[in-house]
PDB file of N, CA and C in Angstrom:
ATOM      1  N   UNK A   1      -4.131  -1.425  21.734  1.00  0.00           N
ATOM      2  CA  UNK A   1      -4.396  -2.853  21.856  1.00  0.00           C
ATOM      3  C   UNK A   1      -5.850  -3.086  22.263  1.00  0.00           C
ATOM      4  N   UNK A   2      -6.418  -2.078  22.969  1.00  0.00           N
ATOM      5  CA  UNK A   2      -7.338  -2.206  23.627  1.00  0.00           C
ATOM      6  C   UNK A   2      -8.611  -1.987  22.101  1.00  0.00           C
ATOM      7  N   UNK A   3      -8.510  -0.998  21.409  1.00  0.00           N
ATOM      8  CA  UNK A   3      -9.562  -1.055  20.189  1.00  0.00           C
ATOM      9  C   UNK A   3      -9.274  -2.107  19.727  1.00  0.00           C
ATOM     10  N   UNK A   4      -8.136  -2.828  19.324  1.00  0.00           N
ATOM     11  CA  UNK A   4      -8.107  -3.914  18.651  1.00  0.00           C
ATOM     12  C   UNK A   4      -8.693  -4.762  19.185  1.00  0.00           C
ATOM     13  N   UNK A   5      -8.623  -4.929  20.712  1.00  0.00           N
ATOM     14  CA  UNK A   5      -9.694  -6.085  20.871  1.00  0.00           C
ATOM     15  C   UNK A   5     -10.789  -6.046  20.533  1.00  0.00           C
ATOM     16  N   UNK A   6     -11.183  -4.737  21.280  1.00  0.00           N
ATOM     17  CA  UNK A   6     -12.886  -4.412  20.948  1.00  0.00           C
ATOM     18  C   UNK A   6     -13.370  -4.512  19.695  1.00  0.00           C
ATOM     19  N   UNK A   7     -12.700  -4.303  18.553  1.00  0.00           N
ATOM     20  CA  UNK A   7     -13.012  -4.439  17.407  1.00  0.00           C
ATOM     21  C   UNK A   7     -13.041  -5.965  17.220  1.00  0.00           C
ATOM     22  N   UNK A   8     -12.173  -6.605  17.361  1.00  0.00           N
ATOM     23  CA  UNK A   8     -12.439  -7.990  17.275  1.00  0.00           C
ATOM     24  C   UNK A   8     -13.547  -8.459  17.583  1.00  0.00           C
ATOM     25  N   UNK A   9     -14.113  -8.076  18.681  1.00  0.00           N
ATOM     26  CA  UNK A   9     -14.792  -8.720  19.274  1.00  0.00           C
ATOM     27  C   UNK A   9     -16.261  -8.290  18.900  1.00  0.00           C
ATOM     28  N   UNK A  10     -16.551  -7.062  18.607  1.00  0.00           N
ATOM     29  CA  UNK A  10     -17.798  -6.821  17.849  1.00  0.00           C
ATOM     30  C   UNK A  10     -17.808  -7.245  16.569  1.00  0.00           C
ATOM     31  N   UNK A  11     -16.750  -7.465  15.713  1.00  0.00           N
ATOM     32  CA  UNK A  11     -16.732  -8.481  14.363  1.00  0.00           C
ATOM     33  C   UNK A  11     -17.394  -9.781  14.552  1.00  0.00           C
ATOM     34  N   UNK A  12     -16.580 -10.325  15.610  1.00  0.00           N
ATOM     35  CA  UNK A  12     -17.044 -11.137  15.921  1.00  0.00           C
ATOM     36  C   UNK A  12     -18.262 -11.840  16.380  1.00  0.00           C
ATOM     37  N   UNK A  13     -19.181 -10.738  16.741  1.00  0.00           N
ATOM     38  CA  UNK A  13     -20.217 -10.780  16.805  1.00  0.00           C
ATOM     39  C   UNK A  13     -21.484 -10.830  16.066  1.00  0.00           C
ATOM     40  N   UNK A  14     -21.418  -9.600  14.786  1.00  0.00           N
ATOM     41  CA  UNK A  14     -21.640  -9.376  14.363  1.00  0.00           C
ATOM     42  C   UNK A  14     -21.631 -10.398  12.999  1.00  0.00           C
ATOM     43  N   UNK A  15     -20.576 -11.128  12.816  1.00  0.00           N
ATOM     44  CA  UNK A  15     -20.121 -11.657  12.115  1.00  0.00           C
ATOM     45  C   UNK A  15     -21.218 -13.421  12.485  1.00  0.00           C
ATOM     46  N   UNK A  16     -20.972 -13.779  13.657  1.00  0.00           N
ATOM     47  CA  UNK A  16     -21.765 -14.641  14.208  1.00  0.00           C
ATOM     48  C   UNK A  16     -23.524 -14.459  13.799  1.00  0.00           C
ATOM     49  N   UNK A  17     -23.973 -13.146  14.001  1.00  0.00           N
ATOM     50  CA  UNK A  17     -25.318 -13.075  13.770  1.00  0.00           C
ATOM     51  C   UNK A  17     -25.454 -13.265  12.425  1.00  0.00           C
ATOM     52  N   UNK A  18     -24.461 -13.016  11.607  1.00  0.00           N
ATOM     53  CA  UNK A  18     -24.696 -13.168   9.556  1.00  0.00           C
ATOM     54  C   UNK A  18     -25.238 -14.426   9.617  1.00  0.00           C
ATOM     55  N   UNK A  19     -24.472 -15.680  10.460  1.00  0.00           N
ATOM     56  CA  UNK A  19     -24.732 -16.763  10.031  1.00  0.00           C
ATOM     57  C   UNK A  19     -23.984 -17.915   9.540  1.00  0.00           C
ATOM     58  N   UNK A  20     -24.591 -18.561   9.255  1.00  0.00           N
ATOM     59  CA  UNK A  20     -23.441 -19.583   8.551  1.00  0.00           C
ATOM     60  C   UNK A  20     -24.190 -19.578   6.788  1.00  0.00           C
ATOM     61  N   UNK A  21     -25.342 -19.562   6.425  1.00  0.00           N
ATOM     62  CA  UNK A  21     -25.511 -18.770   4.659  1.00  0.00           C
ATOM     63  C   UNK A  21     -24.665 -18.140   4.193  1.00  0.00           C
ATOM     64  N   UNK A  22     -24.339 -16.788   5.257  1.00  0.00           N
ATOM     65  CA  UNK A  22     -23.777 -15.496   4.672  1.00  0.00           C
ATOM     66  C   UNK A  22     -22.478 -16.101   4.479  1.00  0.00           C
ATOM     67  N   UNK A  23     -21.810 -17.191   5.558  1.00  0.00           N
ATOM     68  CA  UNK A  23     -20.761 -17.400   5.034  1.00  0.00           C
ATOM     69  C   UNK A  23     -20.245 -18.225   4.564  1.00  0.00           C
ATOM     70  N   UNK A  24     -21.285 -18.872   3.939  1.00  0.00           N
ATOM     71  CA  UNK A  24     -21.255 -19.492   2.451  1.00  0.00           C
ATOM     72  C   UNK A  24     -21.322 -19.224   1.548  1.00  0.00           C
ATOM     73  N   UNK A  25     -22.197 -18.438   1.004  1.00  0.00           N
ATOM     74  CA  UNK A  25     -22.603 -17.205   0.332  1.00  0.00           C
ATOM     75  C   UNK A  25     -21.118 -16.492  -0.301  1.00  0.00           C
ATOM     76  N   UNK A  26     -20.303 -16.225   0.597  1.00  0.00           N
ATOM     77  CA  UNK A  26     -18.894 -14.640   0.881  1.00  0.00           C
ATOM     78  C   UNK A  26     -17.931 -16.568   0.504  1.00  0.00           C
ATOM     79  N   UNK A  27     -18.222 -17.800   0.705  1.00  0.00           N
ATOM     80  CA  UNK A  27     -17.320 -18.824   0.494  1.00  0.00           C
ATOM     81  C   UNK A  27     -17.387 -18.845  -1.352  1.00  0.00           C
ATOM     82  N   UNK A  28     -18.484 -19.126  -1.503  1.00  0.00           N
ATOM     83  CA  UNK A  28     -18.440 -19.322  -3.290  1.00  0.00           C
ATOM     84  C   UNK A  28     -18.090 -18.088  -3.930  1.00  0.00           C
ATOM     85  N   UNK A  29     -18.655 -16.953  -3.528  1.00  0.00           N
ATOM     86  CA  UNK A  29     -18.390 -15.940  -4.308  1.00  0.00           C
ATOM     87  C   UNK A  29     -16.826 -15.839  -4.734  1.00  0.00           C
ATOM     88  N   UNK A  30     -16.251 -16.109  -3.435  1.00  0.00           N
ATOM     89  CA  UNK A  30     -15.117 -15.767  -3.317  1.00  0.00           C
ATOM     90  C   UNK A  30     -13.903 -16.968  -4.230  1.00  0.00           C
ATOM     91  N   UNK A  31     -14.686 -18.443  -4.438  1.00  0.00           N
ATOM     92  CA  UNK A  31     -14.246 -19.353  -4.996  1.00  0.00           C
ATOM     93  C   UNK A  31     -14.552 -19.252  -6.482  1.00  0.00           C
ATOM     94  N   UNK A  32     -15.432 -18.595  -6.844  1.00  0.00           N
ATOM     95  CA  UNK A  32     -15.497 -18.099  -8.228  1.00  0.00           C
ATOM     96  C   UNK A  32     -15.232 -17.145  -8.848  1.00  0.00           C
ATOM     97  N   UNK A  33     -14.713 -16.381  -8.035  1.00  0.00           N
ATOM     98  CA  UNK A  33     -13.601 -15.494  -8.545  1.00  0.00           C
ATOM     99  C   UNK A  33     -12.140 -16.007  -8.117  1.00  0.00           C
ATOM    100  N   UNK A  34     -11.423 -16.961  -7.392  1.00  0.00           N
ATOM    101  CA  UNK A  34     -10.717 -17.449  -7.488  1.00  0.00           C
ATOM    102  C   UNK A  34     -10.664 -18.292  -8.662  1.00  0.00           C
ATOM    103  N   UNK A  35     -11.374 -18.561  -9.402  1.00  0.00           N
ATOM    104  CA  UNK A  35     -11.169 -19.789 -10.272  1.00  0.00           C
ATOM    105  C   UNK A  35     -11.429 -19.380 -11.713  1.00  0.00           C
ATOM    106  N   UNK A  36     -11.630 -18.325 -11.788  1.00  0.00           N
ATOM    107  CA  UNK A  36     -11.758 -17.448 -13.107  1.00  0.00           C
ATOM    108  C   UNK A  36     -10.372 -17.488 -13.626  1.00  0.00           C
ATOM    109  N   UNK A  37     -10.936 -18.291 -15.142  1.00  0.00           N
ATOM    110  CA  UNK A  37      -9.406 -18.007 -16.131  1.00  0.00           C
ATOM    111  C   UNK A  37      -8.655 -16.918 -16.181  1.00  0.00           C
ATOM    112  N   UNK A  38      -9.388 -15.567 -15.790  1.00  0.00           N
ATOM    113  CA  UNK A  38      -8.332 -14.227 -16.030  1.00  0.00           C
ATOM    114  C   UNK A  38      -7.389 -14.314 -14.589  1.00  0.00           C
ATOM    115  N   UNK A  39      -8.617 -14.824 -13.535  1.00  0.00           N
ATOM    116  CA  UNK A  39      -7.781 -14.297 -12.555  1.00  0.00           C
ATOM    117  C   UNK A  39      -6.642 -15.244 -12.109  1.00  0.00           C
ATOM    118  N   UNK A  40      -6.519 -16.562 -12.616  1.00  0.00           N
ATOM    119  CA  UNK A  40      -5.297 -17.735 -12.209  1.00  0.00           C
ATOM    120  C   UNK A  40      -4.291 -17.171 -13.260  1.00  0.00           C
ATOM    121  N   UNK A  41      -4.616 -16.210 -14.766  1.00  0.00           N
ATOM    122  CA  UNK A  41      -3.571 -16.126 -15.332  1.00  0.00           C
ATOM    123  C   UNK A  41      -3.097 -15.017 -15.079  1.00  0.00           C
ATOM    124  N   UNK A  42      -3.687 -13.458 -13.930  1.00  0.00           N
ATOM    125  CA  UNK A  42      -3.278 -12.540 -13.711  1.00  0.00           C
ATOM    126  C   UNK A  42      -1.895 -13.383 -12.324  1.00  0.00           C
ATOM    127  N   UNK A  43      -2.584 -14.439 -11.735  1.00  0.00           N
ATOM    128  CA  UNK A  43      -1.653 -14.812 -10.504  1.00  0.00           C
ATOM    129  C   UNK A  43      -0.545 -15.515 -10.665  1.00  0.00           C
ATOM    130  N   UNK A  44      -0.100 -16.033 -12.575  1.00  0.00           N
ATOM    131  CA  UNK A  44       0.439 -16.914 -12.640  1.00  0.00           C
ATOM    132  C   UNK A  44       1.557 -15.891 -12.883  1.00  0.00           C
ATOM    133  N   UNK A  45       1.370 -14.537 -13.644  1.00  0.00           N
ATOM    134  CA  UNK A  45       2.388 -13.960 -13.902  1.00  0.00           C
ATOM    135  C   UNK A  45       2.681 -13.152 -13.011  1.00  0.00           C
ATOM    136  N   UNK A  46       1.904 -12.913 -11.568  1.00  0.00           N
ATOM    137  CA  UNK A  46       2.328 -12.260 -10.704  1.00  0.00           C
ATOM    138  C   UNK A  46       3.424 -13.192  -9.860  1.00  0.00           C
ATOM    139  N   UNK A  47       2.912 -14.331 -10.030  1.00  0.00           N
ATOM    140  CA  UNK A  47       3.833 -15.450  -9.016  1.00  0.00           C
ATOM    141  C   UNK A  47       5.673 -15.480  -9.978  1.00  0.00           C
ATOM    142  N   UNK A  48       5.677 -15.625 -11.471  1.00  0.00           N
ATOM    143  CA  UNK A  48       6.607 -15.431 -11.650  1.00  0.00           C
ATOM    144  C   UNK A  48       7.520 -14.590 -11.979  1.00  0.00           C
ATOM    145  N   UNK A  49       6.928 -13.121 -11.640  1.00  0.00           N
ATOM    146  CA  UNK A  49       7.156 -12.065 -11.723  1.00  0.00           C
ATOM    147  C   UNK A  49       8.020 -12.458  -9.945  1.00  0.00           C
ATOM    148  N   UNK A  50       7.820 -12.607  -8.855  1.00  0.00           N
ATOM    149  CA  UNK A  50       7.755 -12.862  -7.838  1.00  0.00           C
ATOM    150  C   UNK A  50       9.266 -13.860  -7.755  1.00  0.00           C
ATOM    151  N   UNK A  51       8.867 -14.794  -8.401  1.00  0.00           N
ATOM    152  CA  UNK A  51      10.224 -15.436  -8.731  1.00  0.00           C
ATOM    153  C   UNK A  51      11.022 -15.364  -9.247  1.00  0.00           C
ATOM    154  N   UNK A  52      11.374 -14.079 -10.489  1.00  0.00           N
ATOM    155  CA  UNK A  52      12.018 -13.378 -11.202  1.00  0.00           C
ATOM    156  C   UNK A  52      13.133 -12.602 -10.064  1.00  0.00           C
ATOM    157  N   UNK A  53      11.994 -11.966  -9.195  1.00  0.00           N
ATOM    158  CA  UNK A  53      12.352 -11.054  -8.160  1.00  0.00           C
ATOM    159  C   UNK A  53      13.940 -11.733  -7.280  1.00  0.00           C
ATOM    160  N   UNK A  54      12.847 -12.979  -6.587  1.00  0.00           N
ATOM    161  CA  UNK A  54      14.036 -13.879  -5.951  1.00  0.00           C
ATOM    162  C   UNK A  54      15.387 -14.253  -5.962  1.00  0.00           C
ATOM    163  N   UNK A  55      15.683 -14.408  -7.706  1.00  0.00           N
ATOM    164  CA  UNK A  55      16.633 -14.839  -8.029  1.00  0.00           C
ATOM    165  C   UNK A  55      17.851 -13.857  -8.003  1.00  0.00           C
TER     166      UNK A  55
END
């Protein structure tokens, strides 16, 4: 428990000095690969693959 904090907490730090760019930057990147035609149609058949499962 105790690394887990510590780790948190130097992320956290570390993470703080990036900035607020960097994590804008790690925001779009990450929204444009969310929004890529392959990748909504790799999630559409994973989701009903998923719901296949359920039933």
């Amino acid at each position: 428990m105790v690394r887990f904090l510590v780790g948190a907490a130097v992320g956290y730090v570390l993470g703080a000095k990036a900035g607020r760019g960097r994590y804008e930057q790690i925001v779009r990147a990450y929204r444009r690969i969310a929004d890529h035609p392959a990748v909504q149609g790799a999630a559409g058949i994973a989701r009903a693959k998923i719901e296949d499962l359920r039933r």
